[in-house]
ModelCIF file with pLDDT and N, C-alpha, C, O atoms, coordinates in Angstrom:
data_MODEL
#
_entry.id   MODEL 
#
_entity.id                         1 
_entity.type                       polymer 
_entity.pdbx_number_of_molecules   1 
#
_entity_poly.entity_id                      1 
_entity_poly.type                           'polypeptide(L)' 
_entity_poly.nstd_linkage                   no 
_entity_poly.nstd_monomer                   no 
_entity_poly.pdbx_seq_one_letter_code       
;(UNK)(UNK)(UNK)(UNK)(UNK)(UNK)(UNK)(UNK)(UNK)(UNK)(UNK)(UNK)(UNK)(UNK)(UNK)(UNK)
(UNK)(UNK)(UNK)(UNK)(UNK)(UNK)(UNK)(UNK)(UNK)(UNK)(UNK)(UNK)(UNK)(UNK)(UNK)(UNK)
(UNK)(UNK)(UNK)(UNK)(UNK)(UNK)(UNK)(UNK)(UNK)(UNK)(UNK)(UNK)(UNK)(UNK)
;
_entity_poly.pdbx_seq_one_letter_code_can   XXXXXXXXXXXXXXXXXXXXXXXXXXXXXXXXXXXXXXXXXXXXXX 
_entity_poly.pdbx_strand_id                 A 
#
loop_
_entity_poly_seq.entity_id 
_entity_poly_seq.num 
_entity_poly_seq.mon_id 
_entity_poly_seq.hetero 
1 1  UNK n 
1 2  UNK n 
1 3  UNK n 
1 4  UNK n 
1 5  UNK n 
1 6  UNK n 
1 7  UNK n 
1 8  UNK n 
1 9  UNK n 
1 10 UNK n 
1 11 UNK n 
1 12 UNK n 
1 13 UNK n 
1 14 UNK n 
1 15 UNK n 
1 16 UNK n 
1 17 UNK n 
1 18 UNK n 
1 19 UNK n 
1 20 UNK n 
1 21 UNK n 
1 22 UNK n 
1 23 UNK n 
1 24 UNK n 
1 25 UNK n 
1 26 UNK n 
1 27 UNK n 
1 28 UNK n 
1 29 UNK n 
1 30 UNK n 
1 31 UNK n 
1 32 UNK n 
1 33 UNK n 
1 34 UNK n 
1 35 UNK n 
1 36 UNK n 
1 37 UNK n 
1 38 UNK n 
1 39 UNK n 
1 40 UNK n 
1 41 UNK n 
1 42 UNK n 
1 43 UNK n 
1 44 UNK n 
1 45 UNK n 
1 46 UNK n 
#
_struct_asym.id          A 
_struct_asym.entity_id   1 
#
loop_
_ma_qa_metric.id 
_ma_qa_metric.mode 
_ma_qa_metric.name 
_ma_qa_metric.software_group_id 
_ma_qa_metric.type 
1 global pLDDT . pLDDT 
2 local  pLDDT . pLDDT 
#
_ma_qa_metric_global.metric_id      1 
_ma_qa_metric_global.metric_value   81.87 
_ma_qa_metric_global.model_id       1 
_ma_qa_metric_global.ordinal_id     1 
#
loop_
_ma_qa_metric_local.label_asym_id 
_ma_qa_metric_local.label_comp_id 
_ma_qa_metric_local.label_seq_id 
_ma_qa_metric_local.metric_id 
_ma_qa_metric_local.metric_value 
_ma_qa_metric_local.model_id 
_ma_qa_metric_local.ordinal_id 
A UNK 1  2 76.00 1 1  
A UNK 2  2 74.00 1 2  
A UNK 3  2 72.00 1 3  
A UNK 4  2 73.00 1 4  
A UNK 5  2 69.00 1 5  
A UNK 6  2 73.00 1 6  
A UNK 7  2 72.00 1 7  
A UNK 8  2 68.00 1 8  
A UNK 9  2 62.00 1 9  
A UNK 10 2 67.00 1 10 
A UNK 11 2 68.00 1 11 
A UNK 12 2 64.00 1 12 
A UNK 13 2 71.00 1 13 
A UNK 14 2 80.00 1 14 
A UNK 15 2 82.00 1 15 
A UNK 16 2 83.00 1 16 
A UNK 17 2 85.00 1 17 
A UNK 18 2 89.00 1 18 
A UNK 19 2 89.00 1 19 
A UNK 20 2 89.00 1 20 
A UNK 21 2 91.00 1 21 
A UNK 22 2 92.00 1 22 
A UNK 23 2 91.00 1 23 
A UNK 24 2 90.00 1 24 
A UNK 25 2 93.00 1 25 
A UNK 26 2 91.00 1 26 
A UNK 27 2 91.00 1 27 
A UNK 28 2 92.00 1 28 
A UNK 29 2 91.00 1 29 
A UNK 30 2 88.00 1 30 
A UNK 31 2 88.00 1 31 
A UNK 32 2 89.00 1 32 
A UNK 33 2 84.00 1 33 
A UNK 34 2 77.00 1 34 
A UNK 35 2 80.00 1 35 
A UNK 36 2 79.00 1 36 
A UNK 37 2 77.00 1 37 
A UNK 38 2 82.00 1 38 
A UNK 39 2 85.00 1 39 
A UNK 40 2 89.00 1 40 
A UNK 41 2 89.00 1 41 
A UNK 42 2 88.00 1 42 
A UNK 43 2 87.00 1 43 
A UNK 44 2 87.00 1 44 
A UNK 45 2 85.00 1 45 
A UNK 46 2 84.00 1 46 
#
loop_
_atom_site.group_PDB 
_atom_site.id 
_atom_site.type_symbol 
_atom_site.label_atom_id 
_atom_site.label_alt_id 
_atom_site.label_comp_id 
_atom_site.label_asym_id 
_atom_site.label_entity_id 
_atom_site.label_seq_id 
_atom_site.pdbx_PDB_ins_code 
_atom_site.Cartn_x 
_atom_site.Cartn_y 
_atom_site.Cartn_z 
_atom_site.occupancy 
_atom_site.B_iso_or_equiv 
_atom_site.pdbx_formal_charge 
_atom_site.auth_seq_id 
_atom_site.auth_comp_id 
_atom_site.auth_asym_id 
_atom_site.auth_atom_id 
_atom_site.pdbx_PDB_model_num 
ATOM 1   N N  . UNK A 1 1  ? -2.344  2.605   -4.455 1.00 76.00 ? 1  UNK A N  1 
ATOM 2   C CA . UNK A 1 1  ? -3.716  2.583   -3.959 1.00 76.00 ? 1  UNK A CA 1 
ATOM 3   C C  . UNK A 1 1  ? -4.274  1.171   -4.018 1.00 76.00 ? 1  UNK A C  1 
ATOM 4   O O  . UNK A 1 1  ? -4.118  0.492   -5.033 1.00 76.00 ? 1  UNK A O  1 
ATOM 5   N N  . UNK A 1 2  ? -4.893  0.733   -2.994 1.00 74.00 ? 2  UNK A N  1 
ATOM 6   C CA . UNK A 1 2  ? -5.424  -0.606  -3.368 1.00 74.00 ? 2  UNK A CA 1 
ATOM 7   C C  . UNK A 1 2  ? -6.712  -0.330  -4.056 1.00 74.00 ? 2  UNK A C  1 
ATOM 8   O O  . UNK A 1 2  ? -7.006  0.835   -4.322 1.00 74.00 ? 2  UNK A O  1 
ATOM 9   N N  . UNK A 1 3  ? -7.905  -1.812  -4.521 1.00 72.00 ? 3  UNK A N  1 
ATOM 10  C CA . UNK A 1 3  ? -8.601  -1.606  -5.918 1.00 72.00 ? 3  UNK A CA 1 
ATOM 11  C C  . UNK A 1 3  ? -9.976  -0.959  -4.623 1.00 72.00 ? 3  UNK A C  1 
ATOM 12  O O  . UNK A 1 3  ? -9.894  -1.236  -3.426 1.00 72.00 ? 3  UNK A O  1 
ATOM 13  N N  . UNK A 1 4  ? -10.686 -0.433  -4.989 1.00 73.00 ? 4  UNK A N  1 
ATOM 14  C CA . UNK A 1 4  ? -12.563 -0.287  -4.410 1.00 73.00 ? 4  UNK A CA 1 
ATOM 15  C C  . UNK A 1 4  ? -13.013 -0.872  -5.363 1.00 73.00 ? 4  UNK A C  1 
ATOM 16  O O  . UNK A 1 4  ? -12.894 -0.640  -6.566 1.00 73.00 ? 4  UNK A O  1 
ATOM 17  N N  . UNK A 1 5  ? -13.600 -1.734  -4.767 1.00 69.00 ? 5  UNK A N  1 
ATOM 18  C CA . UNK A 1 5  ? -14.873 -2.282  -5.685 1.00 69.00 ? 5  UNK A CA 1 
ATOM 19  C C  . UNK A 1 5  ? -15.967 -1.571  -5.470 1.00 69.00 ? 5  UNK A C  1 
ATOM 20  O O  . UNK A 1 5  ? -16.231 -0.736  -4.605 1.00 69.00 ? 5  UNK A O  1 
ATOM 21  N N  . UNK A 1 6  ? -16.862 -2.201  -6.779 1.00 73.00 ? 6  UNK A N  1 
ATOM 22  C CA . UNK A 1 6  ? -18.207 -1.893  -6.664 1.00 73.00 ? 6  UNK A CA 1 
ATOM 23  C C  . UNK A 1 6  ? -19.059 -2.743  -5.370 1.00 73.00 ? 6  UNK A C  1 
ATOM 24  O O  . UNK A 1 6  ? -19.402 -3.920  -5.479 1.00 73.00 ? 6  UNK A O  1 
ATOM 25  N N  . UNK A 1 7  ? -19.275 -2.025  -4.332 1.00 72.00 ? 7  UNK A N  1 
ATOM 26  C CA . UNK A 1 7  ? -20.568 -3.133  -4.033 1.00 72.00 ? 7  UNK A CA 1 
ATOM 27  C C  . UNK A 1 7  ? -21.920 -2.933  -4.096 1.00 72.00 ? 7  UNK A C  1 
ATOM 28  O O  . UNK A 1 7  ? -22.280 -1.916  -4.690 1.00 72.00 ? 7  UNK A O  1 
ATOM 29  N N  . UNK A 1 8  ? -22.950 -3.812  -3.528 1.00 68.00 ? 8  UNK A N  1 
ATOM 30  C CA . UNK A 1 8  ? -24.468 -3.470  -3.764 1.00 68.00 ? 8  UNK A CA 1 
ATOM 31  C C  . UNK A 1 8  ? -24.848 -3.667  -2.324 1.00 68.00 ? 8  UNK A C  1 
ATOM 32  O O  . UNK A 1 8  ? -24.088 -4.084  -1.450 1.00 68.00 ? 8  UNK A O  1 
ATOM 33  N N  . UNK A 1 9  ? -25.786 -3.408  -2.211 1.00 62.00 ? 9  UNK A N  1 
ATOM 34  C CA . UNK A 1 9  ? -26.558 -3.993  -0.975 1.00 62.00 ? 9  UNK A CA 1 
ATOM 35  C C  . UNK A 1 9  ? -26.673 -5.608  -0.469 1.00 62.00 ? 9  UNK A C  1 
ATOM 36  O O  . UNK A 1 9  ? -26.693 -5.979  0.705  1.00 62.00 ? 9  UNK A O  1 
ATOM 37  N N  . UNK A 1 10 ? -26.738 -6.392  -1.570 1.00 67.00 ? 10 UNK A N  1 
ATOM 38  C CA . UNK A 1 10 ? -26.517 -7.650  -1.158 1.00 67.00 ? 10 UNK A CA 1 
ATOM 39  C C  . UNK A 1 10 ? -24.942 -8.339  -0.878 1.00 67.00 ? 10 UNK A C  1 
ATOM 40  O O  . UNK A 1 10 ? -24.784 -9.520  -0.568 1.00 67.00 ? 10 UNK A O  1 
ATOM 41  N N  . UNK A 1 11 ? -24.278 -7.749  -0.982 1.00 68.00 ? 11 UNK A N  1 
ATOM 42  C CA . UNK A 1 11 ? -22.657 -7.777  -0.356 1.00 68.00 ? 11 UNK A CA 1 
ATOM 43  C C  . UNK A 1 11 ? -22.620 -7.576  0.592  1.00 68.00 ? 11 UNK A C  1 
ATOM 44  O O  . UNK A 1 11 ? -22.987 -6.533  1.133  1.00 68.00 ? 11 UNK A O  1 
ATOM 45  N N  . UNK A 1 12 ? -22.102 -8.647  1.154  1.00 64.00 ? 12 UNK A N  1 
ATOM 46  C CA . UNK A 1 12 ? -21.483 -8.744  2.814  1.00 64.00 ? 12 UNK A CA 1 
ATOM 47  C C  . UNK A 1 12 ? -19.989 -8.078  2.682  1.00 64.00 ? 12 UNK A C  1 
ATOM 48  O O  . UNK A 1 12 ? -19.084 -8.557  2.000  1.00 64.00 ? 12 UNK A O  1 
ATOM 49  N N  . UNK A 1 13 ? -19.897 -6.730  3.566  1.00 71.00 ? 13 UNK A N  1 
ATOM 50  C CA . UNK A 1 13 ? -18.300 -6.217  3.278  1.00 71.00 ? 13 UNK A CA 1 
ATOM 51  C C  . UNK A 1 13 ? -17.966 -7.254  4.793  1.00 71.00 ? 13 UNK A C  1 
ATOM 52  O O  . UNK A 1 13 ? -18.345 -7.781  5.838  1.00 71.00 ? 13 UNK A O  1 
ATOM 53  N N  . UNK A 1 14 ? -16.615 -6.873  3.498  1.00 80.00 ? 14 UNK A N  1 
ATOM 54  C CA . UNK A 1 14 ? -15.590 -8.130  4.837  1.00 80.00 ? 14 UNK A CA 1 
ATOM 55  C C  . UNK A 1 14 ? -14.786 -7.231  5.912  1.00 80.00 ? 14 UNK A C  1 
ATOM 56  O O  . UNK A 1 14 ? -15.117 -6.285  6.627  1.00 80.00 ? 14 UNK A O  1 
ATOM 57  N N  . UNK A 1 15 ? -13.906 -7.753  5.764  1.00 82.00 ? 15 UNK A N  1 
ATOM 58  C CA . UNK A 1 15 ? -12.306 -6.317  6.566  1.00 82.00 ? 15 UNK A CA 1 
ATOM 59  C C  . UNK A 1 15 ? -11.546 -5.875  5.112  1.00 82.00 ? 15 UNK A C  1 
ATOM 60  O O  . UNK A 1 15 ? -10.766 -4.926  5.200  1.00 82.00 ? 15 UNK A O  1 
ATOM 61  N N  . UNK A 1 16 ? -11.667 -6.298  4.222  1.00 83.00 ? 16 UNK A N  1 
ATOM 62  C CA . UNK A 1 16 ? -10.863 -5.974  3.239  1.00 83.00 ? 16 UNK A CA 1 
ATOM 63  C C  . UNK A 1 16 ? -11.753 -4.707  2.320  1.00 83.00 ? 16 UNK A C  1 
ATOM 64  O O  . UNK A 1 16 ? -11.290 -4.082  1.365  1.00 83.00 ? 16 UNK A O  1 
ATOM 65  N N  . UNK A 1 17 ? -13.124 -4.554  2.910  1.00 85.00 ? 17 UNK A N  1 
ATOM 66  C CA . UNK A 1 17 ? -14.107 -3.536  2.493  1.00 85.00 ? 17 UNK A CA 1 
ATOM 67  C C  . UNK A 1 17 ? -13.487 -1.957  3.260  1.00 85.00 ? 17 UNK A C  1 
ATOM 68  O O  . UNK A 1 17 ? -12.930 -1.032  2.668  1.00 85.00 ? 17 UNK A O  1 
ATOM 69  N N  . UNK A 1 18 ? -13.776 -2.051  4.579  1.00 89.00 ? 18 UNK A N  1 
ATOM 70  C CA . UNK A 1 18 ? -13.305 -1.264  5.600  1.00 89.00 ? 18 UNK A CA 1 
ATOM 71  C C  . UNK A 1 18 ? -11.972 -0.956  5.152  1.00 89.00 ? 18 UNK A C  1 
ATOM 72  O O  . UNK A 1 18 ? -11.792 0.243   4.942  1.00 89.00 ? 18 UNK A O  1 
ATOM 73  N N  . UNK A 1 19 ? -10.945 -1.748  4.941  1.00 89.00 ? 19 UNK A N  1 
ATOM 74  C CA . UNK A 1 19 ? -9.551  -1.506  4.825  1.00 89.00 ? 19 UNK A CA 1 
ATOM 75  C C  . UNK A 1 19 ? -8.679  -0.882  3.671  1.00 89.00 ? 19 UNK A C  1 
ATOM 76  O O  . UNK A 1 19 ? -7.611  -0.279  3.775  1.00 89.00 ? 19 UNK A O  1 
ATOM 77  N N  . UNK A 1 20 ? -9.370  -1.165  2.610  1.00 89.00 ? 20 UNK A N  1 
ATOM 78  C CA . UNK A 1 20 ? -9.399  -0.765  1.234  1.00 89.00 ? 20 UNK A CA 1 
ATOM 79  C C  . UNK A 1 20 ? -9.239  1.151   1.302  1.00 89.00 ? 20 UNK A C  1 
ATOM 80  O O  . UNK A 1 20 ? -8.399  1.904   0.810  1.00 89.00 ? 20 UNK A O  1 
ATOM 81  N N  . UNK A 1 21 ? -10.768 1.474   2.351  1.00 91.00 ? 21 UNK A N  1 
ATOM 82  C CA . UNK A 1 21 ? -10.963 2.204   2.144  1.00 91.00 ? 21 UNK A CA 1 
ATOM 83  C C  . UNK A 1 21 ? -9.475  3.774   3.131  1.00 91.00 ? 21 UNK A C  1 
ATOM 84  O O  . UNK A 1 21 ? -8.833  4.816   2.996  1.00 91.00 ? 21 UNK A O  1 
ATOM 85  N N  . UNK A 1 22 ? -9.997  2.236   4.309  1.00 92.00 ? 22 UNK A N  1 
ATOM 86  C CA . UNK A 1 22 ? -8.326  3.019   5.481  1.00 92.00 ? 22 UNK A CA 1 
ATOM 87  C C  . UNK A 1 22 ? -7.637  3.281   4.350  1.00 92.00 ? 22 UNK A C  1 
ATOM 88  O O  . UNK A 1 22 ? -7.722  4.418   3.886  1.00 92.00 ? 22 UNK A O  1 
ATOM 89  N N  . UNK A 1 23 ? -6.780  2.237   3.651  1.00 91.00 ? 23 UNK A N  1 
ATOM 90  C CA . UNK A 1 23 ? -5.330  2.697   3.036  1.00 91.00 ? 23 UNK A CA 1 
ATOM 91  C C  . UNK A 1 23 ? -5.538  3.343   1.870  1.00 91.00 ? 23 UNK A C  1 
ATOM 92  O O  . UNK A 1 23 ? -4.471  3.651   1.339  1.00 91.00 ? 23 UNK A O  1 
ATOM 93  N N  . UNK A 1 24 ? -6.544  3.683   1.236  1.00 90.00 ? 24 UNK A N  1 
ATOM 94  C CA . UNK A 1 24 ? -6.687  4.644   0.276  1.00 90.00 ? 24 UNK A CA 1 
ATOM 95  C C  . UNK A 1 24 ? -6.527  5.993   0.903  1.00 90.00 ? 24 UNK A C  1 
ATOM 96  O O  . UNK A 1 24 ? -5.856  6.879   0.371  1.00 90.00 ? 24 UNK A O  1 
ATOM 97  N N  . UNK A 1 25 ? -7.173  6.139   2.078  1.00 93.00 ? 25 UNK A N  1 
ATOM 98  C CA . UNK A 1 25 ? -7.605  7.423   2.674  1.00 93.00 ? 25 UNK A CA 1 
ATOM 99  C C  . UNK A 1 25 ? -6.092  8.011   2.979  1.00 93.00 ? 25 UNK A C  1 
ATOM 100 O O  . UNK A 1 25 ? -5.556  9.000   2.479  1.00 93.00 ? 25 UNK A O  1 
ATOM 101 N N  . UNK A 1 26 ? -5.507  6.964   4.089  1.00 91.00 ? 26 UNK A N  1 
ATOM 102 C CA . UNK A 1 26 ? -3.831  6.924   5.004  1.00 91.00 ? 26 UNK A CA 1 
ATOM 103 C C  . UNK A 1 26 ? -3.045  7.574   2.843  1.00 91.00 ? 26 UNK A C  1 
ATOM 104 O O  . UNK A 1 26 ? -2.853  8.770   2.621  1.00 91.00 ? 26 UNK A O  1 
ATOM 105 N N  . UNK A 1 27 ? -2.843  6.738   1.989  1.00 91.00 ? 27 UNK A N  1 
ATOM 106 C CA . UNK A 1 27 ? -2.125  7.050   0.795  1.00 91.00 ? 27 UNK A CA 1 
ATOM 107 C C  . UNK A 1 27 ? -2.007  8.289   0.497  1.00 91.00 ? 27 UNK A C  1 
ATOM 108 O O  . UNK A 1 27 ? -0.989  8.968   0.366  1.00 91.00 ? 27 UNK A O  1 
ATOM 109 N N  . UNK A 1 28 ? -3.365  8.625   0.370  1.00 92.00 ? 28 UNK A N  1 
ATOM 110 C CA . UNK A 1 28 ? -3.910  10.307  -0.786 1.00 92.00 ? 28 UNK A CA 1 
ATOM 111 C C  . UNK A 1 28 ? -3.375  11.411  0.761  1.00 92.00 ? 28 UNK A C  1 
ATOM 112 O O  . UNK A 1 28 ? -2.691  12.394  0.477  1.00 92.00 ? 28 UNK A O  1 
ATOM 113 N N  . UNK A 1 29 ? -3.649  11.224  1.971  1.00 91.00 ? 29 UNK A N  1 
ATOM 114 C CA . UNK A 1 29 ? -3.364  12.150  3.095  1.00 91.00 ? 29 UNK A CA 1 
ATOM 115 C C  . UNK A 1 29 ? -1.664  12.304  2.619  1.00 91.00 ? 29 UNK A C  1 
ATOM 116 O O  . UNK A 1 29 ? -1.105  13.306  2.172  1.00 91.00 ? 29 UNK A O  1 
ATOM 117 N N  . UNK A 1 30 ? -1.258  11.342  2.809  1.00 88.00 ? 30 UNK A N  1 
ATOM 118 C CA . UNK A 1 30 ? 0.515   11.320  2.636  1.00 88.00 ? 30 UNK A CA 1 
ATOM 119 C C  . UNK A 1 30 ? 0.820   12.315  1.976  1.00 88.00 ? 30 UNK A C  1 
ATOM 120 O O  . UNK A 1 30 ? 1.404   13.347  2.306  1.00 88.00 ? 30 UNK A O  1 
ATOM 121 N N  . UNK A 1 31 ? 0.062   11.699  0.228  1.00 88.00 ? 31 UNK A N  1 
ATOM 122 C CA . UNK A 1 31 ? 0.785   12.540  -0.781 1.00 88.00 ? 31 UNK A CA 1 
ATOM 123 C C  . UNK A 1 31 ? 0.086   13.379  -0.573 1.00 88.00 ? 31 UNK A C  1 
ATOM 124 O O  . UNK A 1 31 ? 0.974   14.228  -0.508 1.00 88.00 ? 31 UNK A O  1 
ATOM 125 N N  . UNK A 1 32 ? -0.870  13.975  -0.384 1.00 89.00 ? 32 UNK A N  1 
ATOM 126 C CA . UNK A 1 32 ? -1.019  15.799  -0.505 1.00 89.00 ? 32 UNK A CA 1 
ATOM 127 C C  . UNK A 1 32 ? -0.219  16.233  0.802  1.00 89.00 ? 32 UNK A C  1 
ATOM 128 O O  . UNK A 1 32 ? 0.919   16.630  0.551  1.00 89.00 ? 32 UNK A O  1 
ATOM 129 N N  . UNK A 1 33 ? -0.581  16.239  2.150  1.00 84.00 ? 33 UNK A N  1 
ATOM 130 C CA . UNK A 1 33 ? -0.453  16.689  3.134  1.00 84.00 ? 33 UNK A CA 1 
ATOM 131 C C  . UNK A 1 33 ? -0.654  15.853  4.220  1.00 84.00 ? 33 UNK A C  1 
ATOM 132 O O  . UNK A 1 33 ? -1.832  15.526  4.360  1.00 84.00 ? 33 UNK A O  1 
ATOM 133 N N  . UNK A 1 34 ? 0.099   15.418  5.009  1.00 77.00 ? 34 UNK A N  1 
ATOM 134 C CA . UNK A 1 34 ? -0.028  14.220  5.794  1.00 77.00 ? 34 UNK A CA 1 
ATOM 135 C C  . UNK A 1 34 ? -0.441  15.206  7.435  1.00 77.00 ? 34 UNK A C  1 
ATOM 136 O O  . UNK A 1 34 ? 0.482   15.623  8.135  1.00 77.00 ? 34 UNK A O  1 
ATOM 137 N N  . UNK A 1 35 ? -1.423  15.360  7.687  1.00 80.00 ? 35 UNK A N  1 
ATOM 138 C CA . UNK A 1 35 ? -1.407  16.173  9.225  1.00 80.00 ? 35 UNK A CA 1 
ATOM 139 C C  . UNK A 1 35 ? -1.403  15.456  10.386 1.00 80.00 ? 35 UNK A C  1 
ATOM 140 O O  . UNK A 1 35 ? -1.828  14.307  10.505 1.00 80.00 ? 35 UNK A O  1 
ATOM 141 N N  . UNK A 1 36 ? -0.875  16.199  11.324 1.00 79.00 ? 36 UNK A N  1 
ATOM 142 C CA . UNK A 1 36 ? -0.624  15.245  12.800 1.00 79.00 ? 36 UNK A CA 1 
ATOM 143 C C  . UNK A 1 36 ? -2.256  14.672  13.038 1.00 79.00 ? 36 UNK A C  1 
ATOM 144 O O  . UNK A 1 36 ? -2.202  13.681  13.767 1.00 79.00 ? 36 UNK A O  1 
ATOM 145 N N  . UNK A 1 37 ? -2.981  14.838  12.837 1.00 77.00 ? 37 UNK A N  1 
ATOM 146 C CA . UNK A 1 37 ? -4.605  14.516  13.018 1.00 77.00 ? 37 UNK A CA 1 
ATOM 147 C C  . UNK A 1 37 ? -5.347  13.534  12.260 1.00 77.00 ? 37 UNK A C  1 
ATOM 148 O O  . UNK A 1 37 ? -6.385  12.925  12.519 1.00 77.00 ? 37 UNK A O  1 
ATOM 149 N N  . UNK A 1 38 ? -4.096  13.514  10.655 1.00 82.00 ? 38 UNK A N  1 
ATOM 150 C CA . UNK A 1 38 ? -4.709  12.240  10.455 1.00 82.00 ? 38 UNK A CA 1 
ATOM 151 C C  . UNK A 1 38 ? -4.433  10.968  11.181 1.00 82.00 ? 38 UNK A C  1 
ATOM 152 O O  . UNK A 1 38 ? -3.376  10.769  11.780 1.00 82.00 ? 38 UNK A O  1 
ATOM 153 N N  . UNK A 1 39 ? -5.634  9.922   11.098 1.00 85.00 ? 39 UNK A N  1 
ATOM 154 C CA . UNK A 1 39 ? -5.216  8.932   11.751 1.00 85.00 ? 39 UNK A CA 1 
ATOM 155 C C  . UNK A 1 39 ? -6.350  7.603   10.861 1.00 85.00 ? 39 UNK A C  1 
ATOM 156 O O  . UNK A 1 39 ? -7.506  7.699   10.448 1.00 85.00 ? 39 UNK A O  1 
ATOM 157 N N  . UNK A 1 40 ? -5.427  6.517   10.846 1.00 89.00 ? 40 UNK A N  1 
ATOM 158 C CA . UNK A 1 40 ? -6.811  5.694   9.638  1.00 89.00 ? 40 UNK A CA 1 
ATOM 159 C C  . UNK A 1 40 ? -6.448  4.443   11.178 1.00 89.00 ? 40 UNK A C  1 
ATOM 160 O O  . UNK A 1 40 ? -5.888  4.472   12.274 1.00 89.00 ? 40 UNK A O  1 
ATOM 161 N N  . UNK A 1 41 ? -7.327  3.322   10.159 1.00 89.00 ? 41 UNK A N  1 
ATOM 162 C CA . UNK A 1 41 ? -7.590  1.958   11.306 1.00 89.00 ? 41 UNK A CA 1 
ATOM 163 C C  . UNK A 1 41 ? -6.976  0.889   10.063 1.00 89.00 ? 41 UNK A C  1 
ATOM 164 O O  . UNK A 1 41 ? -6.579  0.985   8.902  1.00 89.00 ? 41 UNK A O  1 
ATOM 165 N N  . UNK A 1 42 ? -7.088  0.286   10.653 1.00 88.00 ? 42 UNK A N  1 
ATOM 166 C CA . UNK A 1 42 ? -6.832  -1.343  10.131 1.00 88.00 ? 42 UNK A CA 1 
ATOM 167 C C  . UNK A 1 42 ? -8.094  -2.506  10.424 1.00 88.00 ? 42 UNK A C  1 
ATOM 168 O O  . UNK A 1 42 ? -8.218  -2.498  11.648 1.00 88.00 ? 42 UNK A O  1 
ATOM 169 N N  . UNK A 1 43 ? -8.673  -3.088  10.082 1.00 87.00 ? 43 UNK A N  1 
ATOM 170 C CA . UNK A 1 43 ? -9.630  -4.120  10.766 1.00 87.00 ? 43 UNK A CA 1 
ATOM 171 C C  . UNK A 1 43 ? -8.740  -5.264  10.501 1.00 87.00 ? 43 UNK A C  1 
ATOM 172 O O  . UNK A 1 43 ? -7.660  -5.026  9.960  1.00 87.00 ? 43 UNK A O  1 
ATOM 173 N N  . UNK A 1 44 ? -9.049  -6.472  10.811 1.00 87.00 ? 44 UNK A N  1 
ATOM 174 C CA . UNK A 1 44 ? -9.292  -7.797  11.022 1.00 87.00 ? 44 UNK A CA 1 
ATOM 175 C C  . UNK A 1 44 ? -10.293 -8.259  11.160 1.00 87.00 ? 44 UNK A C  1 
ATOM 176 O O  . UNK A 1 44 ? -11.186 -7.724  11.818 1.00 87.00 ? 44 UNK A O  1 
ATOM 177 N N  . UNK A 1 45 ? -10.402 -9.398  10.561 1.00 85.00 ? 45 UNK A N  1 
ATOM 178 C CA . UNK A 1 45 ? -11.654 -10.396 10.319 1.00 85.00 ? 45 UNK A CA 1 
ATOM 179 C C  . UNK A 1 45 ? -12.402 -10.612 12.099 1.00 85.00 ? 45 UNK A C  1 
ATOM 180 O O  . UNK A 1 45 ? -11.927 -11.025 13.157 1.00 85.00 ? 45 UNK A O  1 
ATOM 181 N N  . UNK A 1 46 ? -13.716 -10.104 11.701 1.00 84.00 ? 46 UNK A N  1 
ATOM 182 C CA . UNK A 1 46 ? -14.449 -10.212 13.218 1.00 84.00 ? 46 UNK A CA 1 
ATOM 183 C C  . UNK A 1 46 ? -14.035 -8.802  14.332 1.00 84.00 ? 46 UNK A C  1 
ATOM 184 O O  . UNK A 1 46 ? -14.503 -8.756  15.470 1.00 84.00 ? 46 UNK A O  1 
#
């Protein structure tokens, strides 16, 4: 799993905010049950 941070309101999320959250989501789907429907993203900066 990659780390989640804490953020606040005064944090600018980057792509690594967004992405964190993709490959946590894409991980935990795998190991329980991976369905043809899941589907996560990737960002890049901008």
């Amino acid at each position: 799993y990659s780390k989640m941070k804490d953020y606040t309101v005064q944090d600018v999320p980057l792509a690594d905010f967004f992405n964190s959250v993709e490959r946590n989501l894409q991980a935990v789907a795998q190991a329980v049950q991976d369905h043809e429907q899941y589907r996560t993203k990737i960002f890049s900066p901008n």
